[in-house]
N, C-alpha and C. Protein backbone atom coordinates (compact mmCIF):
# COMPACT_ATOMS: atom_id res chain seq x y z
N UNK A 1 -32.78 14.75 -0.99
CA UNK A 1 -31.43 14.68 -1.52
C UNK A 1 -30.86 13.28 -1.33
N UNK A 2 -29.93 13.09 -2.08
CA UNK A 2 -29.33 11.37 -2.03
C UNK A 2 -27.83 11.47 -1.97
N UNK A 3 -27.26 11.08 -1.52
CA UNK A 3 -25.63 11.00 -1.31
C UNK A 3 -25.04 10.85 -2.53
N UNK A 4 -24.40 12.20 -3.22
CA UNK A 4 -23.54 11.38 -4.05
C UNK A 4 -22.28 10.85 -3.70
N UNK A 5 -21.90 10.12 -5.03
CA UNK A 5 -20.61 8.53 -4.86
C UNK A 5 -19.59 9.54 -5.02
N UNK A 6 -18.55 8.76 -3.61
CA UNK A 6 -16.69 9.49 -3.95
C UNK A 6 -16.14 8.08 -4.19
N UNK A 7 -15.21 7.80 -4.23
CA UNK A 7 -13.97 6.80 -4.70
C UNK A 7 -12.63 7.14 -3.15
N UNK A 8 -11.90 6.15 -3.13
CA UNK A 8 -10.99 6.70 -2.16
C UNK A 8 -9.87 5.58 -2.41
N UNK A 9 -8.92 5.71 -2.52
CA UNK A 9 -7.94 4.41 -2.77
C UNK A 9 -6.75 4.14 -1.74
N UNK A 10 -6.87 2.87 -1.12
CA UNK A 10 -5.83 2.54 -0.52
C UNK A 10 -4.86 1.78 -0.88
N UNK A 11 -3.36 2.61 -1.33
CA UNK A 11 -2.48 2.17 -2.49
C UNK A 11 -1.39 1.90 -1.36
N UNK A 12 -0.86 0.71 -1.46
CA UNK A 12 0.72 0.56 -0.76
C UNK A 12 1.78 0.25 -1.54
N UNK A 13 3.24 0.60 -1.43
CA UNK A 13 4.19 -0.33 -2.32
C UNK A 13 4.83 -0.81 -1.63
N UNK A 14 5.58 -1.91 -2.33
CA UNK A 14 6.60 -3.22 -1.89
C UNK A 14 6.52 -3.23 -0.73
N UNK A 15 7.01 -2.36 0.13
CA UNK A 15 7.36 -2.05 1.82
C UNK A 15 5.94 -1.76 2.41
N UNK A 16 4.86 -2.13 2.11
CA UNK A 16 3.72 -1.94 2.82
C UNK A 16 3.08 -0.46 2.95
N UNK A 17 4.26 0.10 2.62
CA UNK A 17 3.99 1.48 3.23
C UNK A 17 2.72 2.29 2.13
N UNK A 18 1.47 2.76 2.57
CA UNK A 18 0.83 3.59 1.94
C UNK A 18 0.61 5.07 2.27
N UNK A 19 0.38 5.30 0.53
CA UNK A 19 0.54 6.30 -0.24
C UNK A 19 -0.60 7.64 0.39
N UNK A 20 0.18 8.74 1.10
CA UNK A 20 -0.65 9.66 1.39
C UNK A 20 -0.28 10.82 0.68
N UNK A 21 -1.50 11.50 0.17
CA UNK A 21 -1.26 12.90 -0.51
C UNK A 21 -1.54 13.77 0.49
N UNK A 22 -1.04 15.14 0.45
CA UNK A 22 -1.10 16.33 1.37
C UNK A 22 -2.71 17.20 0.53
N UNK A 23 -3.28 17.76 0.85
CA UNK A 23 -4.12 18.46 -0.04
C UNK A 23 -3.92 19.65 -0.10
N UNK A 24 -3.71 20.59 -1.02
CA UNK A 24 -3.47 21.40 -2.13
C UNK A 24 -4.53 22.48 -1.64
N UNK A 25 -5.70 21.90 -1.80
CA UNK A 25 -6.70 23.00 -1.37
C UNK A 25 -7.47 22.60 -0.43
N UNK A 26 -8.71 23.76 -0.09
CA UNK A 26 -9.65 23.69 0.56
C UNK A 26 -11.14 22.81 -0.24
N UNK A 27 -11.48 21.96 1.08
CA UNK A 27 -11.34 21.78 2.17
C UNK A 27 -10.39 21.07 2.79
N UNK A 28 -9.93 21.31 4.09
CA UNK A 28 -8.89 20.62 4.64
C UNK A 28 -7.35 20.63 4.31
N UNK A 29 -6.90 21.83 3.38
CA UNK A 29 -5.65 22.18 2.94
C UNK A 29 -4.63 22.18 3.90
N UNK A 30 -3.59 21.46 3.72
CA UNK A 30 -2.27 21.08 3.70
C UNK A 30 -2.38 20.17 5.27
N UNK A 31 -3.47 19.28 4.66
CA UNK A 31 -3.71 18.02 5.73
C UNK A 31 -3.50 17.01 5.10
N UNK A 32 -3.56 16.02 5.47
CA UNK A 32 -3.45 14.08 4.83
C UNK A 32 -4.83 14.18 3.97
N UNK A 33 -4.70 13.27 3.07
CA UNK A 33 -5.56 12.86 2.71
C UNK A 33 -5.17 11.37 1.69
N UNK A 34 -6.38 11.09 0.78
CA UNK A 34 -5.62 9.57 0.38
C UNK A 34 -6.11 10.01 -0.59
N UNK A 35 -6.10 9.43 -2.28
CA UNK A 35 -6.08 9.68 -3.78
C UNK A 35 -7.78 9.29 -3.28
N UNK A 36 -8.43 10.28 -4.64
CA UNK A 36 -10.10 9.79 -4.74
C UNK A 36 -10.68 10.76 -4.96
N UNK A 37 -11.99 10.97 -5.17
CA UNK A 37 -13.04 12.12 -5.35
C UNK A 37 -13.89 11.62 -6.00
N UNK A 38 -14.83 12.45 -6.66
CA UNK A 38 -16.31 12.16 -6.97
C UNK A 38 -16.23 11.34 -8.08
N UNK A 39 -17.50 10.50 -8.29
CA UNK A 39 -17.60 9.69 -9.29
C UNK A 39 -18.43 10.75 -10.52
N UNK A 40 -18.24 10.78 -11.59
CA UNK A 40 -18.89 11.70 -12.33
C UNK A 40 -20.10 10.76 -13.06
N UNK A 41 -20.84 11.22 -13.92
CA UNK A 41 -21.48 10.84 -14.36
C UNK A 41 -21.25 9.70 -15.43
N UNK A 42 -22.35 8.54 -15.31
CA UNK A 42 -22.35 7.91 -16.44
C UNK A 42 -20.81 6.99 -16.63
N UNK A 43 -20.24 7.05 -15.17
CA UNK A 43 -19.27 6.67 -14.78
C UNK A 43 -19.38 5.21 -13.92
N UNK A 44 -18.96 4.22 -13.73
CA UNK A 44 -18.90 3.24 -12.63
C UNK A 44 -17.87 3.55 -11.76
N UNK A 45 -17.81 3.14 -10.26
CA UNK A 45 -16.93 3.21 -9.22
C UNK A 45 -15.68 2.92 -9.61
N UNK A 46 -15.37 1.74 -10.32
CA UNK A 46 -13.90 1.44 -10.44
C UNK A 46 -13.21 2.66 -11.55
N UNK A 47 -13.93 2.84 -12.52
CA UNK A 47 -13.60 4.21 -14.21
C UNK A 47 -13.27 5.52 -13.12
N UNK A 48 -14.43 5.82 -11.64
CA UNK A 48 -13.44 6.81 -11.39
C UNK A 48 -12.57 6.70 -10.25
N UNK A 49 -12.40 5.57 -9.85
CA UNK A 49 -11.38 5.00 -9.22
C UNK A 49 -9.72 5.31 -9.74
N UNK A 50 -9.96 4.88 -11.44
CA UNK A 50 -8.66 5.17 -11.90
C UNK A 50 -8.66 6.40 -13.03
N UNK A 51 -9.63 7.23 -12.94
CA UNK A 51 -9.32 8.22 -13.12
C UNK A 51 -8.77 9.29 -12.33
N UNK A 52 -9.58 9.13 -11.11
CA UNK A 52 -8.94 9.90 -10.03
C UNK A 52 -7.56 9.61 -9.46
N UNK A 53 -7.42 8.32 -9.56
CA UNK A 53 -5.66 8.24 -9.09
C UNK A 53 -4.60 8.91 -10.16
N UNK A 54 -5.28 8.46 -11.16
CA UNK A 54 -4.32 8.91 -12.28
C UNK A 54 -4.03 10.62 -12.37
N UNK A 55 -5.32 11.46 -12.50
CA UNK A 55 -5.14 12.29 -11.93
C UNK A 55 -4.89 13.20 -11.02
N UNK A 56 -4.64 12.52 -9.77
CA UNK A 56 -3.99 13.30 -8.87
C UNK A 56 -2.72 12.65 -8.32
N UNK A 57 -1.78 11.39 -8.87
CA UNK A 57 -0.77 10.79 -8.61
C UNK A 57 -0.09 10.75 -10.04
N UNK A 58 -0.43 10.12 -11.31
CA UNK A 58 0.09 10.03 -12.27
C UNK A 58 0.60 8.36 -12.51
N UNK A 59 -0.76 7.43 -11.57
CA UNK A 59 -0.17 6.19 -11.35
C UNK A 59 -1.37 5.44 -12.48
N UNK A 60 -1.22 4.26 -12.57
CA UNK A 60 -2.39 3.50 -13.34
C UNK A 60 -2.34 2.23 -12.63
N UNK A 61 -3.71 2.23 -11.98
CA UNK A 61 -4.08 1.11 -10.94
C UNK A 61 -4.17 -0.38 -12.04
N UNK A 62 -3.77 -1.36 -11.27
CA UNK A 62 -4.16 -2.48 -12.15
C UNK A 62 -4.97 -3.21 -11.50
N UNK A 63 -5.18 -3.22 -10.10
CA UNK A 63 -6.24 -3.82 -8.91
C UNK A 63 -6.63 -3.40 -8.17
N UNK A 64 -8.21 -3.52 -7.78
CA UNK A 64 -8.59 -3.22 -7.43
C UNK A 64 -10.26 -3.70 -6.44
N UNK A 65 -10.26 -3.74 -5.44
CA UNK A 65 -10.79 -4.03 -4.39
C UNK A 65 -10.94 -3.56 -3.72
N UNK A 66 -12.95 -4.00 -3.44
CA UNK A 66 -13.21 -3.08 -2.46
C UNK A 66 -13.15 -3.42 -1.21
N UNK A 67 -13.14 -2.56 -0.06
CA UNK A 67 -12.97 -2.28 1.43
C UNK A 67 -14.46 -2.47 2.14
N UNK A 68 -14.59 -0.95 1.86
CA UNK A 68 -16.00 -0.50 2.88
C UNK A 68 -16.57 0.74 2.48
N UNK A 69 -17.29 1.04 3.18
CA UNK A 69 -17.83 2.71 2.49
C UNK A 69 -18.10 3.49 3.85
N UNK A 70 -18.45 4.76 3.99
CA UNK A 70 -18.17 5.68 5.24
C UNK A 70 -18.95 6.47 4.74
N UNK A 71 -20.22 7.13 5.53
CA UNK A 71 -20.83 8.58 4.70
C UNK A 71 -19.94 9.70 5.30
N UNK A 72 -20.13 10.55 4.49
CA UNK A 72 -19.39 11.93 4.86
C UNK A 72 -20.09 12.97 4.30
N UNK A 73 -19.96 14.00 5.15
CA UNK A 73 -20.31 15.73 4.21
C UNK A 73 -19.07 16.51 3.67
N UNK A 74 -18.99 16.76 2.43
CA UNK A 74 -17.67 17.63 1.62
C UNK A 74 -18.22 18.76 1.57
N UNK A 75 -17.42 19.88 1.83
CA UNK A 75 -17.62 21.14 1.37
C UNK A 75 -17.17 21.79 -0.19
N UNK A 76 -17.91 21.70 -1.21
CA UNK A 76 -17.44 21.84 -2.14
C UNK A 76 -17.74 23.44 -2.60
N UNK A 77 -17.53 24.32 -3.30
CA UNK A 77 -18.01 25.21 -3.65
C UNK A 77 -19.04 26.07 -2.83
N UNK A 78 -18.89 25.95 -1.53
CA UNK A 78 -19.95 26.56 -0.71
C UNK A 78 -20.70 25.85 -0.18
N UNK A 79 -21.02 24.58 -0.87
CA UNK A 79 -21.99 24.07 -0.83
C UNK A 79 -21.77 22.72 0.05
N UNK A 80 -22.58 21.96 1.11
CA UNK A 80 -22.20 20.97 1.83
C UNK A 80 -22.91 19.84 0.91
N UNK A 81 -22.08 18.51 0.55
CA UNK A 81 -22.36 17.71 0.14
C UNK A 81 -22.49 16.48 0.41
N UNK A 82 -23.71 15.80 0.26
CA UNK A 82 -23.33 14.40 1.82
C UNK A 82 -22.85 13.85 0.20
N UNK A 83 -21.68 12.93 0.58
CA UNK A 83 -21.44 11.82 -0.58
C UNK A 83 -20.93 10.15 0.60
N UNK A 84 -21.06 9.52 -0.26
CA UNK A 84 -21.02 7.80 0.17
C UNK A 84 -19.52 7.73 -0.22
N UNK A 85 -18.26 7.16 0.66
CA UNK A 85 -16.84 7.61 0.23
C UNK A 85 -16.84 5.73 0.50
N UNK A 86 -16.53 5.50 -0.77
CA UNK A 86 -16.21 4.04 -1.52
C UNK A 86 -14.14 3.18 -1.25
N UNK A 87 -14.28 2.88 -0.13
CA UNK A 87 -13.12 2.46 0.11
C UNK A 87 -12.24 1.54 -0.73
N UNK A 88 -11.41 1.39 -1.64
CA UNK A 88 -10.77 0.23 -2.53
C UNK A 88 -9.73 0.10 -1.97
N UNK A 89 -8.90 -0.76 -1.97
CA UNK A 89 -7.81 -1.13 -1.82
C UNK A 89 -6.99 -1.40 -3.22
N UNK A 90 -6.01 -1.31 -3.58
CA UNK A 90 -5.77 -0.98 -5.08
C UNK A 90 -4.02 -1.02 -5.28
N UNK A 91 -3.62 -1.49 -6.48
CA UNK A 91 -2.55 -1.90 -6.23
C UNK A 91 -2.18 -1.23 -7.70
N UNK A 92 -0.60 -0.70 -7.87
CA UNK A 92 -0.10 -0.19 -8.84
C UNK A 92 1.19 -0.89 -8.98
N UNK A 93 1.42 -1.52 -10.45
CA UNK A 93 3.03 -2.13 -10.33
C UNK A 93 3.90 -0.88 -10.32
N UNK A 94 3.62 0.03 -11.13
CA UNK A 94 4.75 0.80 -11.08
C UNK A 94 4.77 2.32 -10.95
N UNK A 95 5.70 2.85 -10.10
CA UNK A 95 5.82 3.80 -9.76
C UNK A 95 6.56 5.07 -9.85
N UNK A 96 7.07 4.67 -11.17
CA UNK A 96 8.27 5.93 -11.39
C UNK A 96 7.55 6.92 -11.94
N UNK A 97 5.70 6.48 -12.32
CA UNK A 97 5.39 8.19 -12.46
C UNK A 97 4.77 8.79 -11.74
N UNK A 98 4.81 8.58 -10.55
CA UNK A 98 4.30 8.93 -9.26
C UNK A 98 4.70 10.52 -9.07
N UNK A 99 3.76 11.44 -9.24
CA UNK A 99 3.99 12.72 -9.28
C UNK A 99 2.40 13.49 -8.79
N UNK A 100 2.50 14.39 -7.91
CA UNK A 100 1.74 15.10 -7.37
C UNK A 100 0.93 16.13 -8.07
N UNK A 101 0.02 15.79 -8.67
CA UNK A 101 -0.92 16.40 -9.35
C UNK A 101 -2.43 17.20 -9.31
N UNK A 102 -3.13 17.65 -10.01
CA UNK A 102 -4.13 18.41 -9.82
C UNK A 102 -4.95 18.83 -8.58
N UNK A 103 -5.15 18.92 -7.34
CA UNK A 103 -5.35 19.30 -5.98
C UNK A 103 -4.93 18.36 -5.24
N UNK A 104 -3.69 17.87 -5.32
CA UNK A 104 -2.52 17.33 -4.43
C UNK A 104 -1.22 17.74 -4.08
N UNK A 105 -0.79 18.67 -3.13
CA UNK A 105 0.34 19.36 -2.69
C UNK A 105 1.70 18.25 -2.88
N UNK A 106 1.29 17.06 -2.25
CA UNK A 106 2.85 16.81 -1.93
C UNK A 106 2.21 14.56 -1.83
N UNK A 107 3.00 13.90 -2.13
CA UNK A 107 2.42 12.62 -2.38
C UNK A 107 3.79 11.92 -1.44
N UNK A 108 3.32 11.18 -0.54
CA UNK A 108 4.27 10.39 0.45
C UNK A 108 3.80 9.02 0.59
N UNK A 109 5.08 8.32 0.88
CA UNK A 109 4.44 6.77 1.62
C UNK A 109 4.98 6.64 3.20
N UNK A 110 4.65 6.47 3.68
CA UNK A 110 3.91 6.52 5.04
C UNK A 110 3.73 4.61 5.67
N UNK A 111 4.82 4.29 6.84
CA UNK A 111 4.14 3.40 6.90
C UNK A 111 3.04 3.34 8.17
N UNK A 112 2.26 2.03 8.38
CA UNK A 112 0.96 2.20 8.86
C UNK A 112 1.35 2.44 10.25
N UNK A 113 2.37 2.38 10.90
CA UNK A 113 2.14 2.30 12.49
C UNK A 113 3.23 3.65 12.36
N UNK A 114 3.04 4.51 11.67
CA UNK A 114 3.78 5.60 11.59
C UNK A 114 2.15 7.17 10.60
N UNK A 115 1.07 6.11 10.79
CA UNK A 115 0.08 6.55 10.58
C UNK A 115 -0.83 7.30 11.76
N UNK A 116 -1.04 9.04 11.75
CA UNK A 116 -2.05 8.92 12.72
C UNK A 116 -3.51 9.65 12.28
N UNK A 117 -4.71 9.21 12.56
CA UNK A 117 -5.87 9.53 11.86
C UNK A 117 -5.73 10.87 12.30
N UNK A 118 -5.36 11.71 13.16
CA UNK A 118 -6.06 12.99 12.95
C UNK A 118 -5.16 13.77 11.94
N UNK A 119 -4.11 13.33 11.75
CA UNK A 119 -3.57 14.22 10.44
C UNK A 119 -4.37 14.10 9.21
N UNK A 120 -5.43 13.24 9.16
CA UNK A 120 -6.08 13.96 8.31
C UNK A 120 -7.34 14.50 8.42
N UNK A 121 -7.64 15.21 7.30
CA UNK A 121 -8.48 16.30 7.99
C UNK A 121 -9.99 16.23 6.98
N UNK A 122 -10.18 15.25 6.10
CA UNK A 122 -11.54 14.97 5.85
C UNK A 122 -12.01 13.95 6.74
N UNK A 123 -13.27 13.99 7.36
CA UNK A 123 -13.66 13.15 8.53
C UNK A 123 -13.84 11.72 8.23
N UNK A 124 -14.46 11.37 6.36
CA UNK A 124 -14.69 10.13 6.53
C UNK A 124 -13.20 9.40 6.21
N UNK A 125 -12.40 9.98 5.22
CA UNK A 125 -10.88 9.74 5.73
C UNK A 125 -9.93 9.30 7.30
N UNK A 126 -10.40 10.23 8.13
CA UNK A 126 -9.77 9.91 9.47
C UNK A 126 -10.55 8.52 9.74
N UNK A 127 -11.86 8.36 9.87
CA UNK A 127 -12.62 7.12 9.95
C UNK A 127 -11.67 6.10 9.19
N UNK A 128 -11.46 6.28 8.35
CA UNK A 128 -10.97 5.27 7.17
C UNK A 128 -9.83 4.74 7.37
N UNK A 129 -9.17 5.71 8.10
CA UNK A 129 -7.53 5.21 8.24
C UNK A 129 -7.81 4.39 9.94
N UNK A 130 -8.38 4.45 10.86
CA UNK A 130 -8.70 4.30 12.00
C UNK A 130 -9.24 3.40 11.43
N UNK A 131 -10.07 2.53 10.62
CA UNK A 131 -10.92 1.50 10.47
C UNK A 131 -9.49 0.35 9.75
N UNK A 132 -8.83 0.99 8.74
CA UNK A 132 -7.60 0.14 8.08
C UNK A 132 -6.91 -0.04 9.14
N UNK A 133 -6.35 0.85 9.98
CA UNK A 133 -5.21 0.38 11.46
C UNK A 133 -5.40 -0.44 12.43
């Protein structure tokens, strides 16, 4: 088996403060988490970079840069999945359509020393925020 690719975006506005979504579902429901998910097919890292934000924020990234990467196992459908979770750093001018969408409960900004890794509850996430702090 080979790891498949996730996406993960680290979005801040004006005030530094970044953007945490609550998650909606399982796994890890109504914990932290940050915008991202699987890369689909026939896809490059950055295409689902801003597909996935778009779909679960309602934002349209205009930059984007990468971080680092973290392996992790997802529980998807029963099934445990090792995937490679692709860190960007990513920047949106604007934000008035910032709205909580498709397996995202609730979308906050958060600033960083008001950040703590175990609120969230996917592991290579907690890594992720502990590696940004």
């Amino acid at each position: 088996f080979n790891s498949s690719a996730a996406v993960v975006a680290l979005i801040e506005n004006e005030k530094g403060e970044i953007l945490v979504a609550t998650r909606a579902k399982e796994p890890a429901k109504d914990t932290f988490d940050l915008p991202g998910g699987f890369v689909d097919m026939h896809e490059n890292a950055e295409e689902a970079l801003r597909r996935e934000v778009n779909e679960e924020t309602g934002l349209f990234i205009n930059s984007i840069q990468y971080l680092f990467s973290i392996p992790n196992i997802y529980v998807y459908s029963g099934f445990e999945v090792h995937t490679l979770d692709l860190f960007f750093q990513c920047k949106a001018d604007d934000f008035s359509r910032l709205e909580a969408k498709d397996d995202v409960a609730k979308l906050t900004f958060i600033a960083r020393e008001r950040l703590n890794p175990a609120d969230f509850g996917l592991i290579s996430i907690r890594k992720g925020i502990e590696k940004i702090l």
